[in-house]
PDB file of N, CA and C in Angstrom:
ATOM      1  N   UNK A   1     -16.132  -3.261   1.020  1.00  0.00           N
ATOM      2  CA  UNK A   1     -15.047  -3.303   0.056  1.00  0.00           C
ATOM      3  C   UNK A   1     -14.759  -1.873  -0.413  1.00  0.00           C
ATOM      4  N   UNK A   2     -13.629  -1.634  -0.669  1.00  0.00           N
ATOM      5  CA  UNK A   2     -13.442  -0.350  -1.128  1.00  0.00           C
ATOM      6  C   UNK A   2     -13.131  -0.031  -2.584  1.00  0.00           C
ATOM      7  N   UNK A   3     -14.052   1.333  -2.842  1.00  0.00           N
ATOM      8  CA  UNK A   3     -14.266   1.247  -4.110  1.00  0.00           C
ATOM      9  C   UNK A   3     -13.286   1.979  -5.233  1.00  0.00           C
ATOM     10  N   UNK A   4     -13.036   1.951  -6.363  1.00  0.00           N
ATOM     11  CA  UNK A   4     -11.983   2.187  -7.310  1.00  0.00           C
ATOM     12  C   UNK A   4     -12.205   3.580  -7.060  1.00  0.00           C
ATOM     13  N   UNK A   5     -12.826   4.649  -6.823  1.00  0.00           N
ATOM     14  CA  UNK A   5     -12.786   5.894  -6.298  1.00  0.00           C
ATOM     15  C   UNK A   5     -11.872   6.235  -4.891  1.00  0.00           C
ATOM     16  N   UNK A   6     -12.578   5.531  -4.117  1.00  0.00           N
ATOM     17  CA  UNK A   6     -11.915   5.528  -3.411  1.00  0.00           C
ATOM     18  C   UNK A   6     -10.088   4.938  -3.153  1.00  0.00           C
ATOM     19  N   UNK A   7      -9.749   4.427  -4.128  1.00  0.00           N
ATOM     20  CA  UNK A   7      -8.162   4.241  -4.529  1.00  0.00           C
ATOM     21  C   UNK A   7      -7.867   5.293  -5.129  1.00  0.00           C
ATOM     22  N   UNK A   8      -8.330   5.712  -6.116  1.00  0.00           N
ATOM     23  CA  UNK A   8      -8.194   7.469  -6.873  1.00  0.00           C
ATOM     24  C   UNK A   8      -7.645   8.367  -5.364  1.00  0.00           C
ATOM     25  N   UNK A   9      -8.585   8.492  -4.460  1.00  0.00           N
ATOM     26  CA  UNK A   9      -8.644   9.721  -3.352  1.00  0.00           C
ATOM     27  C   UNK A   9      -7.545   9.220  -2.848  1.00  0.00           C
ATOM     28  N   UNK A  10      -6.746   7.962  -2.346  1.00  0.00           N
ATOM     29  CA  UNK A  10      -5.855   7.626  -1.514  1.00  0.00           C
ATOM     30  C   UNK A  10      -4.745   8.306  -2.634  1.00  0.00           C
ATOM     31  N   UNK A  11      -4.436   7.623  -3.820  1.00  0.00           N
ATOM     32  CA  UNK A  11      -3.433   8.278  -4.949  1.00  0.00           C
ATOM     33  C   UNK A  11      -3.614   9.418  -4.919  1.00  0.00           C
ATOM     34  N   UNK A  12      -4.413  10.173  -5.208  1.00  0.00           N
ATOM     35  CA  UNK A  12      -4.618  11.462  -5.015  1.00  0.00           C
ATOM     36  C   UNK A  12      -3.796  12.524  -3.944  1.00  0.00           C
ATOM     37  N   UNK A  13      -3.896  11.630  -2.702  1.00  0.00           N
ATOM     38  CA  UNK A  13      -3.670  11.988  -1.337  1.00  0.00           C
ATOM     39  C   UNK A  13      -1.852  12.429  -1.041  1.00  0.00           C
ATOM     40  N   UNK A  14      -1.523  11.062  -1.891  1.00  0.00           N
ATOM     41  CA  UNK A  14      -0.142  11.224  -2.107  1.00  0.00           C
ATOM     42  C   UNK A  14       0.301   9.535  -1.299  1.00  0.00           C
ATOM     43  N   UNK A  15      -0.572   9.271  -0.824  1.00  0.00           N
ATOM     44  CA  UNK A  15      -0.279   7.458  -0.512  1.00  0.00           C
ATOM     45  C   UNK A  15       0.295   6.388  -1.009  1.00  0.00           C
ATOM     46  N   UNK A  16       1.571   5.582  -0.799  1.00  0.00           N
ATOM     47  CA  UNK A  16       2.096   5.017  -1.348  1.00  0.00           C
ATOM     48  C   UNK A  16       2.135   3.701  -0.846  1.00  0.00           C
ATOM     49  N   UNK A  17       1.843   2.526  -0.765  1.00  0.00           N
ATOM     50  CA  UNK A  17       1.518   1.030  -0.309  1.00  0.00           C
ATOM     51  C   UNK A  17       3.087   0.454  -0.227  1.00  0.00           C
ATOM     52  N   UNK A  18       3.990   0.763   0.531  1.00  0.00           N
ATOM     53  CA  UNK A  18       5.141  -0.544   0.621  1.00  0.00           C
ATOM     54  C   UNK A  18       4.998  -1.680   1.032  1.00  0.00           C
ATOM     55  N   UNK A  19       5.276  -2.723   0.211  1.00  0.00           N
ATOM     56  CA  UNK A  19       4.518  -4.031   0.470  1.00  0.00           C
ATOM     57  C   UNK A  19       5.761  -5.037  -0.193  1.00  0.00           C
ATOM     58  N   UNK A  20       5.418  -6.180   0.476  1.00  0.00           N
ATOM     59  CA  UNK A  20       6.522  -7.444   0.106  1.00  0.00           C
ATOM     60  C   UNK A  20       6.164  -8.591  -0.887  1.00  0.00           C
ATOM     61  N   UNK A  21       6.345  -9.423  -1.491  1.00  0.00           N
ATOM     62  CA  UNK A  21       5.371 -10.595  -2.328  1.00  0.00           C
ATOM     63  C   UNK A  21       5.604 -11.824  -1.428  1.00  0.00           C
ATOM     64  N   UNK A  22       6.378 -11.559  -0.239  1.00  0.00           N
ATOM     65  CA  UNK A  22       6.200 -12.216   0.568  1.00  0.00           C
ATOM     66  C   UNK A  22       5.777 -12.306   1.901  1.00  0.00           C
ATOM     67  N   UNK A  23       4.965 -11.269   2.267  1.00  0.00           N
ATOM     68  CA  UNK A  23       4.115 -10.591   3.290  1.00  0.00           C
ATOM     69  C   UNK A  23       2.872 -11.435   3.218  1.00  0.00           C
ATOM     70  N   UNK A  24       2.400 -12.031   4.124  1.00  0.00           N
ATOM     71  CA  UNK A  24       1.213 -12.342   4.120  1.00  0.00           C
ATOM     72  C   UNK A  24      -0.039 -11.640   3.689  1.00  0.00           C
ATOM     73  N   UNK A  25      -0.072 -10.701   4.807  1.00  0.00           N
ATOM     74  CA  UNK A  25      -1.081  -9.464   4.918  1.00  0.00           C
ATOM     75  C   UNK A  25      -0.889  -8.381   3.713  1.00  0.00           C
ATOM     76  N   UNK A  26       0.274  -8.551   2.749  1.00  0.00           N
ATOM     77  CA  UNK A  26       0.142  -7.580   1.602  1.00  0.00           C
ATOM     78  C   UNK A  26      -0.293  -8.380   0.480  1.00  0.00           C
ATOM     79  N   UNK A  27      -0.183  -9.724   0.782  1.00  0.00           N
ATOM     80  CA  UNK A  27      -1.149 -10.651  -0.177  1.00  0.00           C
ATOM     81  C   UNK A  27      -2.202 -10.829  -0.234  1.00  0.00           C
ATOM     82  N   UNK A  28      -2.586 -10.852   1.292  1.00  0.00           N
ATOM     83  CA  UNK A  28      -4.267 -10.354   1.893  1.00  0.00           C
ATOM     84  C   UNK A  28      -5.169  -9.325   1.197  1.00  0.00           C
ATOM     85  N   UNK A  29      -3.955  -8.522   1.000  1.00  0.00           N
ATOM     86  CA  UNK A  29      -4.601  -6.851   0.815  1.00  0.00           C
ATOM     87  C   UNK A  29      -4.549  -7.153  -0.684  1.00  0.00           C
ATOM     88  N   UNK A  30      -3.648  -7.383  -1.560  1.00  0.00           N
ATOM     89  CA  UNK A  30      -3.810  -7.830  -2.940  1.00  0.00           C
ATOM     90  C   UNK A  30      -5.196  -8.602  -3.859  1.00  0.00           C
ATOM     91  N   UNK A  31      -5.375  -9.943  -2.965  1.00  0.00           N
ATOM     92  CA  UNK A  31      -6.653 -10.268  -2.640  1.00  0.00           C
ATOM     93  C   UNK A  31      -7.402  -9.695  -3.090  1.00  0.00           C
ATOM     94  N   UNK A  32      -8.029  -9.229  -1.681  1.00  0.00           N
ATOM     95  CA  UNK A  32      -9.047  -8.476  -1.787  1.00  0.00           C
ATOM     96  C   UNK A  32      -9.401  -7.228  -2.152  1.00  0.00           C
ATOM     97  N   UNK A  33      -8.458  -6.990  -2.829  1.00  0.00           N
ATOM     98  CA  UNK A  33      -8.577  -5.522  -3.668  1.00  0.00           C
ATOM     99  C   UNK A  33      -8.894  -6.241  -5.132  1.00  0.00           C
ATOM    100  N   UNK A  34      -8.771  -7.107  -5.524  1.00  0.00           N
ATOM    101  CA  UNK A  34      -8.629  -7.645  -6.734  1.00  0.00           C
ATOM    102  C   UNK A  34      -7.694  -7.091  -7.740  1.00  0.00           C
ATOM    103  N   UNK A  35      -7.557  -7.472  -8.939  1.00  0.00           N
ATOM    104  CA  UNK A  35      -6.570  -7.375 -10.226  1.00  0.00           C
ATOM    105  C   UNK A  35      -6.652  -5.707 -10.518  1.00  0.00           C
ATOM    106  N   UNK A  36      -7.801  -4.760 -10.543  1.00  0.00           N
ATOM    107  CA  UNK A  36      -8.194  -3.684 -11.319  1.00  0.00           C
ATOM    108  C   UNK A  36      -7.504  -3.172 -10.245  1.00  0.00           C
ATOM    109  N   UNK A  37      -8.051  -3.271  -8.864  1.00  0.00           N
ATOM    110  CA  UNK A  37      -7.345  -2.023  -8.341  1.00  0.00           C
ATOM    111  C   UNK A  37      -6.383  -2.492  -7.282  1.00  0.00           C
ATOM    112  N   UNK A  38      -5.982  -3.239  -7.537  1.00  0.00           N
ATOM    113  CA  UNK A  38      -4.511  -3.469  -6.914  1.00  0.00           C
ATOM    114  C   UNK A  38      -3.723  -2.689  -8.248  1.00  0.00           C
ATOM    115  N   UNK A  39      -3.938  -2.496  -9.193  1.00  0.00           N
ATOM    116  CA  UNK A  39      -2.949  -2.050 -10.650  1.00  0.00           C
ATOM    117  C   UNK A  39      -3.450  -0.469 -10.462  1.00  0.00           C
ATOM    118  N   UNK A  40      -4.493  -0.306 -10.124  1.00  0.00           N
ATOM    119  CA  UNK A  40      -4.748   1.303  -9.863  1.00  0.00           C
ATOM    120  C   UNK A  40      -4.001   2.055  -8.874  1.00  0.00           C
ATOM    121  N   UNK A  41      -3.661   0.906  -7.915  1.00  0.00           N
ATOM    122  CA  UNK A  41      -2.906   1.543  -6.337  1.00  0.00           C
ATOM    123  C   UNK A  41      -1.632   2.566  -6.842  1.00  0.00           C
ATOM    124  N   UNK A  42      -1.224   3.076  -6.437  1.00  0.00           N
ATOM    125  CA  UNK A  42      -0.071   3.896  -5.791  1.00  0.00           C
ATOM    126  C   UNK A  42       1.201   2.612  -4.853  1.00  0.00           C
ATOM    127  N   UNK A  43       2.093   2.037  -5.408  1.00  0.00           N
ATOM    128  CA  UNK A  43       2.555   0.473  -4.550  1.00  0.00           C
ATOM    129  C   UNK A  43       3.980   0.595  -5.047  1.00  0.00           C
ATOM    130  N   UNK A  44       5.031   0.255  -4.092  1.00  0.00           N
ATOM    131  CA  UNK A  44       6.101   0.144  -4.514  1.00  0.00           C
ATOM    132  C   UNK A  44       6.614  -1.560  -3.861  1.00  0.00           C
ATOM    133  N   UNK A  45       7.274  -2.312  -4.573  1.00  0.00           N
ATOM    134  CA  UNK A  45       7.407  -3.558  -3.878  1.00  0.00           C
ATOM    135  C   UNK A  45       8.707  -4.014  -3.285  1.00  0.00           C
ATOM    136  N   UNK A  46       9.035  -3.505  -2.382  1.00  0.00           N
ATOM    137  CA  UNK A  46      10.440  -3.971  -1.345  1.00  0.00           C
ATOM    138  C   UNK A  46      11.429  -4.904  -1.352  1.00  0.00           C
ATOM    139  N   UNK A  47      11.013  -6.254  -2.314  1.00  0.00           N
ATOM    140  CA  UNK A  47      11.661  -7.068  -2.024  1.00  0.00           C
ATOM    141  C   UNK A  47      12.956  -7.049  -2.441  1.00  0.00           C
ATOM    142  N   UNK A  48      13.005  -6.194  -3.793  1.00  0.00           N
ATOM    143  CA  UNK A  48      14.518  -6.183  -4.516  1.00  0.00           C
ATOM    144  C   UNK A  48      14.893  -4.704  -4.996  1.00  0.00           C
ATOM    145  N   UNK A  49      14.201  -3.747  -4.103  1.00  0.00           N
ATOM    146  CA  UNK A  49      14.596  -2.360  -3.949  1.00  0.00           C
ATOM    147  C   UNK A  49      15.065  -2.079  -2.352  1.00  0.00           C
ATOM    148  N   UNK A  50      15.663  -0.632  -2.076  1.00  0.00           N
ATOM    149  CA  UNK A  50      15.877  -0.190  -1.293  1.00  0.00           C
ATOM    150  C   UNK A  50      14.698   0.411  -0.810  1.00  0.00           C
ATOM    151  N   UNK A  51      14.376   0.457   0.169  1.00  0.00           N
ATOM    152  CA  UNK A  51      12.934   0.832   0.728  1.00  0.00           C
ATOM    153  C   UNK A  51      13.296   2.446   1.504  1.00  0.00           C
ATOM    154  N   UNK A  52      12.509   3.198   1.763  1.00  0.00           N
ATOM    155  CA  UNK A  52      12.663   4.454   2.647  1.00  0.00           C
ATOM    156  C   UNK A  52      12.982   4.249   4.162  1.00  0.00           C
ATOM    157  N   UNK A  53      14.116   4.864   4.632  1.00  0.00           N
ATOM    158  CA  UNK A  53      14.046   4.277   5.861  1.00  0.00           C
ATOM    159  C   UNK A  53      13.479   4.268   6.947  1.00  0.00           C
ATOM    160  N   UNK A  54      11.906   4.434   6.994  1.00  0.00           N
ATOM    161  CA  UNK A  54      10.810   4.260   7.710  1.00  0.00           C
ATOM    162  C   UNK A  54      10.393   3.402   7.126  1.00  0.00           C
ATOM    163  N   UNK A  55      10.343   2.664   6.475  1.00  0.00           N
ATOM    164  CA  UNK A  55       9.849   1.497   6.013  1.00  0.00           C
ATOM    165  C   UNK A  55      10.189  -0.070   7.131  1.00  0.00           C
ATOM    166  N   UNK A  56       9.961   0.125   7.954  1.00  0.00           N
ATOM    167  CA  UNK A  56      10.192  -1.300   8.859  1.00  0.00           C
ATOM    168  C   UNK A  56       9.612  -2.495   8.775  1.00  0.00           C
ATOM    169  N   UNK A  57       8.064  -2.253   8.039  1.00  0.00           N
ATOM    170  CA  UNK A  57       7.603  -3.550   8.434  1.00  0.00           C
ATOM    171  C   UNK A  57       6.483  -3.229   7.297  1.00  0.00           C
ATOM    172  N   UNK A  58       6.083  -4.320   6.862  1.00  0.00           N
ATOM    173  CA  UNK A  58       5.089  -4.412   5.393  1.00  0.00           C
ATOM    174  C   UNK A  58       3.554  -4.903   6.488  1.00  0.00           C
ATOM    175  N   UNK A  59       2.811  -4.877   5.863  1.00  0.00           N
ATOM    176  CA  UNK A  59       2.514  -3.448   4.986  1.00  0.00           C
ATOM    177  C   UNK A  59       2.958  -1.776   5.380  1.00  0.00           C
ATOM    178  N   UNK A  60       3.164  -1.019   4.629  1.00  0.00           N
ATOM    179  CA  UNK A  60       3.876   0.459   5.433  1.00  0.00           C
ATOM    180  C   UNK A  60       2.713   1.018   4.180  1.00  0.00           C
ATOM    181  N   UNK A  61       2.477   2.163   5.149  1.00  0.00           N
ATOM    182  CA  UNK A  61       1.598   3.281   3.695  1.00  0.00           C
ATOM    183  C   UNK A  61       2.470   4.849   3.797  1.00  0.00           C
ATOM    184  N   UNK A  62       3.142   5.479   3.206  1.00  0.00           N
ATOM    185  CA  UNK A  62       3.916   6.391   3.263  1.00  0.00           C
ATOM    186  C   UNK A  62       3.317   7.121   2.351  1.00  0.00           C
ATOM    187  N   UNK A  63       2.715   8.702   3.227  1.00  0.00           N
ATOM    188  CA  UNK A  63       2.020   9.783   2.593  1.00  0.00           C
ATOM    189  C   UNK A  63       3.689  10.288   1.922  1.00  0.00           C
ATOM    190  N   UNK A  64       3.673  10.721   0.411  1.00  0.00           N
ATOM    191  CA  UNK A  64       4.882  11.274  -0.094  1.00  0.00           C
ATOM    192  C   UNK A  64       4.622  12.863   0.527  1.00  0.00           C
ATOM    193  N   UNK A  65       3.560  13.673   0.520  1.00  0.00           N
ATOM    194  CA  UNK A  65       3.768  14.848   0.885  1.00  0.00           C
ATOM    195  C   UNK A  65       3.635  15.012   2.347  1.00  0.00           C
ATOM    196  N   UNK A  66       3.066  14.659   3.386  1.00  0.00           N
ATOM    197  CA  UNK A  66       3.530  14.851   5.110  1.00  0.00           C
ATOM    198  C   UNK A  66       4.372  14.153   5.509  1.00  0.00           C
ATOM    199  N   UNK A  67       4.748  12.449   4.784  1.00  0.00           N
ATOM    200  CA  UNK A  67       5.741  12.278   5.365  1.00  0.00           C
ATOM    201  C   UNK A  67       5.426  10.836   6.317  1.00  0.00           C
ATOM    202  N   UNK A  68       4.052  10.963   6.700  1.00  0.00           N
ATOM    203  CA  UNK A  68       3.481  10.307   7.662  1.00  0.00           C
ATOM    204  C   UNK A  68       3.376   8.840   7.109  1.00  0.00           C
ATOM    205  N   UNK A  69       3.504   8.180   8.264  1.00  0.00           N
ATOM    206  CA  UNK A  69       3.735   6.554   7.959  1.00  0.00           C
ATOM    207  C   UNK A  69       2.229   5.526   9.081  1.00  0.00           C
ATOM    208  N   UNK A  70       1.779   4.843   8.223  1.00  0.00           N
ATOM    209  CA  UNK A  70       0.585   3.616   8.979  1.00  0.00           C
ATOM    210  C   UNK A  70       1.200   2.294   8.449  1.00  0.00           C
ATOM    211  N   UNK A  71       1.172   1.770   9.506  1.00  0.00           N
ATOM    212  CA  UNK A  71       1.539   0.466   9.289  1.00  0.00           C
ATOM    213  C   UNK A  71       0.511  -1.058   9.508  1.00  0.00           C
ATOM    214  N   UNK A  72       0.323  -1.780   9.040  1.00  0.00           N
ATOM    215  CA  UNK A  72      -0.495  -2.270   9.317  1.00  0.00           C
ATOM    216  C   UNK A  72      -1.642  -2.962   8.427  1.00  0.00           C
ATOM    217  N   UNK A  73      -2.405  -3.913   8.203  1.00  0.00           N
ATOM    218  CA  UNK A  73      -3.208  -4.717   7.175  1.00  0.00           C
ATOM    219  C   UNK A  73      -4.171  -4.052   7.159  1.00  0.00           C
ATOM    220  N   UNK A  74      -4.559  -3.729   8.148  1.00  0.00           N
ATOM    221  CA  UNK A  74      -6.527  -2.927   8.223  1.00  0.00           C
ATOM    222  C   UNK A  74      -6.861  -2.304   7.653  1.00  0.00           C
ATOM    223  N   UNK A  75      -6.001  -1.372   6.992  1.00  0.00           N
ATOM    224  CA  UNK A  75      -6.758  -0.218   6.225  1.00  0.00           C
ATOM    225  C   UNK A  75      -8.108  -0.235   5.330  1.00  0.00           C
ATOM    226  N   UNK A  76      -8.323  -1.560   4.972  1.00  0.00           N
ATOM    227  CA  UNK A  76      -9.030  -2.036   3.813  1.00  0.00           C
ATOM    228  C   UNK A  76      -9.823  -3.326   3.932  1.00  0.00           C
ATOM    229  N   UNK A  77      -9.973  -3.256   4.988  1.00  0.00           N
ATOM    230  CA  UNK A  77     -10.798  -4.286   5.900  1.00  0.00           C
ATOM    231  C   UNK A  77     -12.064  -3.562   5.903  1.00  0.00           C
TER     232      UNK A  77
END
């Protein structure tokens, strides 16, 4: 499990979680992050905003300073 420090270093990093409330796998990830640090994350929620247009597919993690995009549930597995 990953620990509330380790959410600090990802925020830190410049990491941002685009995610849906209707995504499976970003509910997954909600889950199992539990209440504290799902609210600690760095998260913007897609469903009734305009998303970045690399944003294709939820879960998306978008570094704000390189730019760089992961897509995908695993991170936190």
């Amino acid at each position: 499990m990953v620990s509330l420090k380790k959410i600090v270093e990802i925020n830190r990093e410049g990491w941002v979680l685009f995610h849906s409330n209707s995504c499976g796998y970003c509910l997954e990830i909600k889950k199992n992050l539990g209440i504290i640090k799902w609210t600690a994350i760095n998260k913007r929620e897609c469903s009734n905003i305009i998303c970045p247009p690399q944003i294709t597919s939820f879960p998306t993690w978008l570094n704000t300073r390189t730019k760089k995009t992961w897509s995908g549930a695993g991170v936190f597995r």
